[in-house]
PDB file of N, CA and C in Angstrom:
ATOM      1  N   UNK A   1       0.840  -1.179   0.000  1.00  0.00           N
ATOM      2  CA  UNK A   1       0.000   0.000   0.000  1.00  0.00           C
ATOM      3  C   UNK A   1       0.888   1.245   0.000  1.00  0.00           C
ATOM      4  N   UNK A   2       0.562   2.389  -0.543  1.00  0.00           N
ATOM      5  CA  UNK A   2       1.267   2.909  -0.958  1.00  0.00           C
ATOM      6  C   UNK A   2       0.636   4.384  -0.324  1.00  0.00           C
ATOM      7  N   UNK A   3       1.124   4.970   0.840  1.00  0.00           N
ATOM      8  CA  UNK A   3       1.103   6.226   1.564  1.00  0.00           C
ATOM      9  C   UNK A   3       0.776   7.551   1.044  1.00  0.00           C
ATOM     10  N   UNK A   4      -0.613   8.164   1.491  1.00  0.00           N
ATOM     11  CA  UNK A   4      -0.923   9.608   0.787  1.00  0.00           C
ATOM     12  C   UNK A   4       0.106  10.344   0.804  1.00  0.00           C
ATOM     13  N   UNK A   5       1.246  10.285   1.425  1.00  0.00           N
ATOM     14  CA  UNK A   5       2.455  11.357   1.036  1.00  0.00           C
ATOM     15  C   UNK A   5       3.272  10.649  -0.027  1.00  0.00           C
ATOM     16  N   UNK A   6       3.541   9.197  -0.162  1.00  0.00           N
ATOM     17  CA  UNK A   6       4.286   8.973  -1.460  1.00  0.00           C
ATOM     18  C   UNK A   6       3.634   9.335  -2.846  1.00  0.00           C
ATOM     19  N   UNK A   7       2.538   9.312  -2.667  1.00  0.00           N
ATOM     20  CA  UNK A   7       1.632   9.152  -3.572  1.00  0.00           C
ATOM     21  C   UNK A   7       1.393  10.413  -4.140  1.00  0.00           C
ATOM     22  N   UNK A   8       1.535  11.489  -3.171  1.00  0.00           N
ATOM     23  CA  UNK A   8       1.640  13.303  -3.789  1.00  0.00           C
ATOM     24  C   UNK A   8       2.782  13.357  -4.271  1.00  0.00           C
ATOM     25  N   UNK A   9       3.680  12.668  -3.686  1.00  0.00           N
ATOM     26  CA  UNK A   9       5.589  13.667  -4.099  1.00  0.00           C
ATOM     27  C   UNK A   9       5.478  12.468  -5.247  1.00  0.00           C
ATOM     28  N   UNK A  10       5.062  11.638  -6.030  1.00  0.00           N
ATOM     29  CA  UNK A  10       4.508  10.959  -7.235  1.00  0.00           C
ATOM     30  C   UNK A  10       4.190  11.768  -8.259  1.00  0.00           C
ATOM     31  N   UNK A  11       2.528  11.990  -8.021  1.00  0.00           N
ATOM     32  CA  UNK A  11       1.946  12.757  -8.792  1.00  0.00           C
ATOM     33  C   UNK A  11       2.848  13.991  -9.157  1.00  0.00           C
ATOM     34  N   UNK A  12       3.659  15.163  -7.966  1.00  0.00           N
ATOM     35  CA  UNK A  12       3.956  16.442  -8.354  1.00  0.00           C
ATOM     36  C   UNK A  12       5.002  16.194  -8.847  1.00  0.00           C
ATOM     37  N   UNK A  13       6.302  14.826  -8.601  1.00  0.00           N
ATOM     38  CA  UNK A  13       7.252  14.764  -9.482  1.00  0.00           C
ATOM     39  C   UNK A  13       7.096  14.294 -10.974  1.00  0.00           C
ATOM     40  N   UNK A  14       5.770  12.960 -11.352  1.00  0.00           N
ATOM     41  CA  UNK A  14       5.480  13.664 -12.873  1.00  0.00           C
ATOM     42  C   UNK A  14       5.494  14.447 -13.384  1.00  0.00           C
ATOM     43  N   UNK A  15       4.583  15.608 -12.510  1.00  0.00           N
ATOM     44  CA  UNK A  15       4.417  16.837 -13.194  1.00  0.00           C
ATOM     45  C   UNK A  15       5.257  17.528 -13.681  1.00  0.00           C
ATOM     46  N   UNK A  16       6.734  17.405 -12.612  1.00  0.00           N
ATOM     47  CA  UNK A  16       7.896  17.750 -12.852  1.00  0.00           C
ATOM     48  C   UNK A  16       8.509  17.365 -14.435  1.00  0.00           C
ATOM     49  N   UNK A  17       8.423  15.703 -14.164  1.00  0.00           N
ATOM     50  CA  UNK A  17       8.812  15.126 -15.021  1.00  0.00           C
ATOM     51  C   UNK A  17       8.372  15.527 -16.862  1.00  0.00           C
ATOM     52  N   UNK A  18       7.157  16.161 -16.931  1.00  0.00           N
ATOM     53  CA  UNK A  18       6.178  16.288 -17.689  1.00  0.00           C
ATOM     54  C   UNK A  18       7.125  17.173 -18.302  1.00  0.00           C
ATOM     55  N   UNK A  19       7.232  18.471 -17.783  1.00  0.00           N
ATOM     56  CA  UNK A  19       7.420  19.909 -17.903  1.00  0.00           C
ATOM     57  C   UNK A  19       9.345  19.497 -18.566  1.00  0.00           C
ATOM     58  N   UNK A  20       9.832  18.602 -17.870  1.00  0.00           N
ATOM     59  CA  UNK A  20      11.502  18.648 -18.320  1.00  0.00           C
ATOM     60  C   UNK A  20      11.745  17.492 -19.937  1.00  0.00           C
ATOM     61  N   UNK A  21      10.404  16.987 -19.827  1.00  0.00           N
ATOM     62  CA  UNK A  21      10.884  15.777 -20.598  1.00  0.00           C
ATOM     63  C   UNK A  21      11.137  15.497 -22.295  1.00  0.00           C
ATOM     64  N   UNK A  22      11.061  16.814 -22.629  1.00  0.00           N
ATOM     65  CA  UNK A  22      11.472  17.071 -24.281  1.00  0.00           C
ATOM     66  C   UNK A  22      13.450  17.050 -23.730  1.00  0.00           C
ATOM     67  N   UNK A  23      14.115  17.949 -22.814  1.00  0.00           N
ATOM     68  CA  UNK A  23      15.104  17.743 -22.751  1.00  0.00           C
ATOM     69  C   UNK A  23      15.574  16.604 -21.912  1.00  0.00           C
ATOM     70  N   UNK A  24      15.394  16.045 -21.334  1.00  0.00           N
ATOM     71  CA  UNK A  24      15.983  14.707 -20.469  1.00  0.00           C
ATOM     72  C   UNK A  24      16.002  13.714 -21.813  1.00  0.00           C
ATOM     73  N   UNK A  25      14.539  13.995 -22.269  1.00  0.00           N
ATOM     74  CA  UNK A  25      14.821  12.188 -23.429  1.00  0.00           C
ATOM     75  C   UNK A  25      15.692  12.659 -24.150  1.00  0.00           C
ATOM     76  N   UNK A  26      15.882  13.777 -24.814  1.00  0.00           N
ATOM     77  CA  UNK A  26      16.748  13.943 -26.319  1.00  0.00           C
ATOM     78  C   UNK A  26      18.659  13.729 -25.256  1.00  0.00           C
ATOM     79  N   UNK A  27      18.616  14.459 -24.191  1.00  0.00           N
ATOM     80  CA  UNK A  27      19.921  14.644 -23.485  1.00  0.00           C
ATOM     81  C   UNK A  27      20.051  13.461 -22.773  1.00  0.00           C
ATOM     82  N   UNK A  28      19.128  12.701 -22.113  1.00  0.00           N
ATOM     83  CA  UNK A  28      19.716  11.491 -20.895  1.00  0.00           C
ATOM     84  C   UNK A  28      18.686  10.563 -21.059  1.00  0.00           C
ATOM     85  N   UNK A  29      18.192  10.105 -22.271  1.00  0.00           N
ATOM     86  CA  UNK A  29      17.428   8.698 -22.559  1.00  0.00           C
ATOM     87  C   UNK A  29      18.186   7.588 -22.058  1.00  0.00           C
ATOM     88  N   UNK A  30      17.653   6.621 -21.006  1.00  0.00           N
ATOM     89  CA  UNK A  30      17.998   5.234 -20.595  1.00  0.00           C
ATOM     90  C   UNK A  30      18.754   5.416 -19.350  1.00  0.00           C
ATOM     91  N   UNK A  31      19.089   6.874 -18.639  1.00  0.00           N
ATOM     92  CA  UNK A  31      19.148   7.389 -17.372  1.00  0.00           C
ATOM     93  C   UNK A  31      18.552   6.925 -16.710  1.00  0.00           C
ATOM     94  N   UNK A  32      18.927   7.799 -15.065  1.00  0.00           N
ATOM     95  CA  UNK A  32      17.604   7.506 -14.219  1.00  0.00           C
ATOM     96  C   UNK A  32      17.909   9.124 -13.876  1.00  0.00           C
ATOM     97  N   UNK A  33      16.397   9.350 -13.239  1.00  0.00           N
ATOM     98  CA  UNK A  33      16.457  10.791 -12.561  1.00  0.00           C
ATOM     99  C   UNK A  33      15.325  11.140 -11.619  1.00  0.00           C
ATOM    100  N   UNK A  34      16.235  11.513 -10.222  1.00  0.00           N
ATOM    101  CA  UNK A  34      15.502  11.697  -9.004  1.00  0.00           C
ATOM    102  C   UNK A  34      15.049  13.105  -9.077  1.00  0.00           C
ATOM    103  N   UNK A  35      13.971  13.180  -8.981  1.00  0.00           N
ATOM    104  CA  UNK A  35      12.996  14.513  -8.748  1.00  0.00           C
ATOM    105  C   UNK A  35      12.833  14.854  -7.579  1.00  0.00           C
ATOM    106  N   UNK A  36      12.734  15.761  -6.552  1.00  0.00           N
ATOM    107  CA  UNK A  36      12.573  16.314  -5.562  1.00  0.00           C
ATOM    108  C   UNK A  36      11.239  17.513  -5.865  1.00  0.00           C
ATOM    109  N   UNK A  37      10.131  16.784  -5.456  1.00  0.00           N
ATOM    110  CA  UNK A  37       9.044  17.836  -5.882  1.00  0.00           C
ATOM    111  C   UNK A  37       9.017  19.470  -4.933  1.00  0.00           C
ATOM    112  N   UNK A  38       9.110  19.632  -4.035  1.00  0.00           N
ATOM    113  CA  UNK A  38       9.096  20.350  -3.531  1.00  0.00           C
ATOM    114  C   UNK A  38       9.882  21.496  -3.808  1.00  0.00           C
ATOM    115  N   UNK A  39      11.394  21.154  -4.150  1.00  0.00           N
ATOM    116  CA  UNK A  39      12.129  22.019  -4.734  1.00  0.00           C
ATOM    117  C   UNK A  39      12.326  22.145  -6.404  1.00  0.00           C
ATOM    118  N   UNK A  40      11.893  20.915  -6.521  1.00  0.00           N
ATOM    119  CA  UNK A  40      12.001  20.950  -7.860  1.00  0.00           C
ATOM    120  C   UNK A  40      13.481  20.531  -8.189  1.00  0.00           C
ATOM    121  N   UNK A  41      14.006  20.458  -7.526  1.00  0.00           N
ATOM    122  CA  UNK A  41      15.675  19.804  -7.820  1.00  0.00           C
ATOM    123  C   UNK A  41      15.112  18.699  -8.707  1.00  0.00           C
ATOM    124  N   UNK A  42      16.132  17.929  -9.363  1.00  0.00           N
ATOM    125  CA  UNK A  42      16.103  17.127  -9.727  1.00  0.00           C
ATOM    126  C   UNK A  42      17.724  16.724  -9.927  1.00  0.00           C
ATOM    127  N   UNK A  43      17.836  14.985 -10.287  1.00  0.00           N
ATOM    128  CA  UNK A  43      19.182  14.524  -9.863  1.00  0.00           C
ATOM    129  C   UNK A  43      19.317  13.267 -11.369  1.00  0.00           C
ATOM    130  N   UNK A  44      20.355  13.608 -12.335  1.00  0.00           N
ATOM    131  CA  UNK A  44      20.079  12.658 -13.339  1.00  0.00           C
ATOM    132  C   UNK A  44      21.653  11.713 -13.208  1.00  0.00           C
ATOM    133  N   UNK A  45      21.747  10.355 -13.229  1.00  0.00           N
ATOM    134  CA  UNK A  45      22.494   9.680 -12.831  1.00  0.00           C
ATOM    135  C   UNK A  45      21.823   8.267 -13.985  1.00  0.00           C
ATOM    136  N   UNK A  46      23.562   7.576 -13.635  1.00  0.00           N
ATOM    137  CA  UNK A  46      23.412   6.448 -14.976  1.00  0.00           C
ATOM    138  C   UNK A  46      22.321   5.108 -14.157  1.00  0.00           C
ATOM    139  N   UNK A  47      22.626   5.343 -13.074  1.00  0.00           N
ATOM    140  CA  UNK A  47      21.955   4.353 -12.059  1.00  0.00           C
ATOM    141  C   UNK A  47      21.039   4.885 -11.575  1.00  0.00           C
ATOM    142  N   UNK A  48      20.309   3.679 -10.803  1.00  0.00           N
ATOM    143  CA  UNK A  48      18.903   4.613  -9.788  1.00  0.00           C
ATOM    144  C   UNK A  48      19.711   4.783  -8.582  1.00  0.00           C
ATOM    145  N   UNK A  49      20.418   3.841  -8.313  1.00  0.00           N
ATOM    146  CA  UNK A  49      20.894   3.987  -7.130  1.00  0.00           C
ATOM    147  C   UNK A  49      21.698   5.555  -7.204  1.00  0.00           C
ATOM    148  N   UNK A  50      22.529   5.675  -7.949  1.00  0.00           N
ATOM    149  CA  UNK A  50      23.168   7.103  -7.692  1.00  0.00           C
ATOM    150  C   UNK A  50      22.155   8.253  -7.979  1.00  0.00           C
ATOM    151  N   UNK A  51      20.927   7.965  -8.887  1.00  0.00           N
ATOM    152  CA  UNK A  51      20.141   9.666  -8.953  1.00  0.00           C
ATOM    153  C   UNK A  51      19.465   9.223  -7.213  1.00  0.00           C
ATOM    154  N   UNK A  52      19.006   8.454  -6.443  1.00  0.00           N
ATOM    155  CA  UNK A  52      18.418   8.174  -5.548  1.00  0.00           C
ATOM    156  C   UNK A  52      19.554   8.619  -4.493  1.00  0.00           C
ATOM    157  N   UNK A  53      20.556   8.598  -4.377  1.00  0.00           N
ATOM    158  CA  UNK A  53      21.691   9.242  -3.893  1.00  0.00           C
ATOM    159  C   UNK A  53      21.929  10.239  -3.591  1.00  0.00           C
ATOM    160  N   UNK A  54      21.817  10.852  -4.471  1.00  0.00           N
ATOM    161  CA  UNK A  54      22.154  12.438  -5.249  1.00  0.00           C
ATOM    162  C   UNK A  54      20.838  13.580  -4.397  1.00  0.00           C
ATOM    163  N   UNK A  55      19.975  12.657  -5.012  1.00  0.00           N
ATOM    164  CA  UNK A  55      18.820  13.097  -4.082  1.00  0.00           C
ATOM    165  C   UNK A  55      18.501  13.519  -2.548  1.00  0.00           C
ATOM    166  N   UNK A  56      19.520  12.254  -2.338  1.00  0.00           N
ATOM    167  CA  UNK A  56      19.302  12.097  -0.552  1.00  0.00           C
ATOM    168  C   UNK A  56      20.103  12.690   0.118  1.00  0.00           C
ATOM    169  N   UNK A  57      21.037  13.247  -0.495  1.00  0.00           N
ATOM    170  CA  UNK A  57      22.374  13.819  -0.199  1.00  0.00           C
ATOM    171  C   UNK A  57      22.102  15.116  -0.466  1.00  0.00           C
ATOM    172  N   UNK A  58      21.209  15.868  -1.179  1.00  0.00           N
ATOM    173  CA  UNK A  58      20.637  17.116  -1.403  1.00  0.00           C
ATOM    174  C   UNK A  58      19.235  17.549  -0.476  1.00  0.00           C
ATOM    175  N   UNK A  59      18.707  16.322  -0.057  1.00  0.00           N
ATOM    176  CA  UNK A  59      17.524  16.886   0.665  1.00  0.00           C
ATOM    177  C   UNK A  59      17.123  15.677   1.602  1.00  0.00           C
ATOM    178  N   UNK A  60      18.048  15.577   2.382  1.00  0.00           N
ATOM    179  CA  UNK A  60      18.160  14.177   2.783  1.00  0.00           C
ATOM    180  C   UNK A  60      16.205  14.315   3.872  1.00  0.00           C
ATOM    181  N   UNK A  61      16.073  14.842   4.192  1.00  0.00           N
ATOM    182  CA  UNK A  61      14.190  14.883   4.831  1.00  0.00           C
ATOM    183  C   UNK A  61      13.236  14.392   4.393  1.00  0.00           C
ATOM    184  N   UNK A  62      13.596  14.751   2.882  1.00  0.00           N
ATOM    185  CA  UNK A  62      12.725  14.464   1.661  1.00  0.00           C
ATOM    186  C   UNK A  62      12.425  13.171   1.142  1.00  0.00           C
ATOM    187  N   UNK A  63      11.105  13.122   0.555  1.00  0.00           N
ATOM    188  CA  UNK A  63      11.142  12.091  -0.634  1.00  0.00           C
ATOM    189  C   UNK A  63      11.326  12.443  -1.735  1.00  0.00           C
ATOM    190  N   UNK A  64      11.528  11.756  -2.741  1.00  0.00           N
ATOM    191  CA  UNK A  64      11.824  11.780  -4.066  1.00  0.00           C
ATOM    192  C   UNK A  64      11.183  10.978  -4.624  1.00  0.00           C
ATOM    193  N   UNK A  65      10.961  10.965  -6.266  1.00  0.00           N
ATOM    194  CA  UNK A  65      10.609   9.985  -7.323  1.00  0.00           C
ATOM    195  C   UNK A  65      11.883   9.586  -8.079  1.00  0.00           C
ATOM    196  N   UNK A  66      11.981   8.815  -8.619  1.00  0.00           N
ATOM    197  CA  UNK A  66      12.797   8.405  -9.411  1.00  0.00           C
ATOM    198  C   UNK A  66      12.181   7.476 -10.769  1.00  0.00           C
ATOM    199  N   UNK A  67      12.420   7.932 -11.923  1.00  0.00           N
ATOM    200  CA  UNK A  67      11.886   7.571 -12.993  1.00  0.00           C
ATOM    201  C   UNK A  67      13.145   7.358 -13.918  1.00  0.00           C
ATOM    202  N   UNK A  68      12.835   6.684 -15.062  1.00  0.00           N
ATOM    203  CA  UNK A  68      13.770   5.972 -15.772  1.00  0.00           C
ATOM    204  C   UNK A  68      13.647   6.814 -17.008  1.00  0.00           C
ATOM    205  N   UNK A  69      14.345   7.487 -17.574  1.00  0.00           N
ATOM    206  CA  UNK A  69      14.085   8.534 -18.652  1.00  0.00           C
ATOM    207  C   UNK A  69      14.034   7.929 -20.197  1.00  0.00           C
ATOM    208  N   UNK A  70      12.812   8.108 -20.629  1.00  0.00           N
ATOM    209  CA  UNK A  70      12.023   7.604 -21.726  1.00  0.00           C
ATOM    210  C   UNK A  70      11.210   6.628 -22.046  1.00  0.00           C
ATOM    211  N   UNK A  71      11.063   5.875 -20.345  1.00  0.00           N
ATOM    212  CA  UNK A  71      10.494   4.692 -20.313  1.00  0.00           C
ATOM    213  C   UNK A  71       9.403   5.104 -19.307  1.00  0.00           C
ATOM    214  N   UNK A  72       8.679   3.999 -19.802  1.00  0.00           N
ATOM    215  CA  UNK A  72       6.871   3.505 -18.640  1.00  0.00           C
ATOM    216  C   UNK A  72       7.153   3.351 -17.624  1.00  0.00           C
ATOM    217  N   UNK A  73       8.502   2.599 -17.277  1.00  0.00           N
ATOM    218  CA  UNK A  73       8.524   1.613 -15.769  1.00  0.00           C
ATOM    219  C   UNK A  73      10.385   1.931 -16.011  1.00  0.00           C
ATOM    220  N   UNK A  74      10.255   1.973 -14.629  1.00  0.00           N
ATOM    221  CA  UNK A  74      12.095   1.926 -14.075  1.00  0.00           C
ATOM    222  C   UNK A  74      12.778   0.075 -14.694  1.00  0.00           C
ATOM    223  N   UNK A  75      12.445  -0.687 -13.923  1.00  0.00           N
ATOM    224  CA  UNK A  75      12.820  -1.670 -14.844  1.00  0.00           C
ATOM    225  C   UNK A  75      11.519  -2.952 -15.555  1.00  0.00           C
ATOM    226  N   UNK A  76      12.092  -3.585 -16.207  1.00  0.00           N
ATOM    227  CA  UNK A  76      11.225  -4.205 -16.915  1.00  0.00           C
ATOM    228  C   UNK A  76      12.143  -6.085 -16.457  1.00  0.00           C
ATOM    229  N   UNK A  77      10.770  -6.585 -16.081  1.00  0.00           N
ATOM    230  CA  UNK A  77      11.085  -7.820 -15.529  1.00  0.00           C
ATOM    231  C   UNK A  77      10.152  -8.674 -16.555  1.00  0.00           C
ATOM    232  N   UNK A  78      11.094  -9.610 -17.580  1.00  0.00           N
ATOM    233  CA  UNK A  78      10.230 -10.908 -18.375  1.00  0.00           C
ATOM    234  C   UNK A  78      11.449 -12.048 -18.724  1.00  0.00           C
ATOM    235  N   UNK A  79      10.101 -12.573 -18.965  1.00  0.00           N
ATOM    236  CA  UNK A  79      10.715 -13.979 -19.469  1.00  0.00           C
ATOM    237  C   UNK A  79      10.555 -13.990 -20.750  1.00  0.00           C
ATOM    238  N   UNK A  80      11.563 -14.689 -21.921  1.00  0.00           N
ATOM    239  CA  UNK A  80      12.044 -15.273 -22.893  1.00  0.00           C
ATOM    240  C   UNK A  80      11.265 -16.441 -23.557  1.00  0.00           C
ATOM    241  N   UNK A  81      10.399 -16.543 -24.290  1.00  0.00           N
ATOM    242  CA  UNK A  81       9.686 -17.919 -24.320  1.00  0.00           C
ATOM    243  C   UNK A  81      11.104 -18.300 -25.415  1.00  0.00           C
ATOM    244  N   UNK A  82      11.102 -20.172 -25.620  1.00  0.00           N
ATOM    245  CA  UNK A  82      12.142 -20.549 -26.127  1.00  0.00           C
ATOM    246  C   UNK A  82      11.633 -21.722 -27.246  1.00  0.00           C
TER     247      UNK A  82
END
């Protein structure tokens, strides 16, 4: 279950996400990048772990989003039929 405060700093870091995302895809497609809604910071790194980092180390109180730049889902989990 997923907490009315994760669930806002969500929604307002899309929004974030929305507003940056002509330059992130053309500049950092297959990135990751931590959003900080409140400030609007944001943190773009080759890993999640380091934009999630970057993040925490800038506003360590805070939550963040972290989204995978140009994609639906951060990672993608399948199987191979053979």
């Amino acid at each position: 279950m997923i907490s009315d405060e994760t669930r806002t700093v969500m929604e307002q870091a899309r929004v974030i996400y929305e507003r940056l995302r002509e330059t992130l895809e053309s500049e950092h497609r297959n990135k990751f990048v931590a959003i900080e809604p409140l400030s609007g910071d944001y943190f773009v790194a080759d890993t999640l772990n380091a934009a999630v980092r970057a993040a925490r180390s800038a506003h360590p109180a805070r939550l963040s989003h972290t989204i995978r730049i140009g994609h639906e889902a951060v990672f993608h989990i399948g199987l191979m039929a053979q």
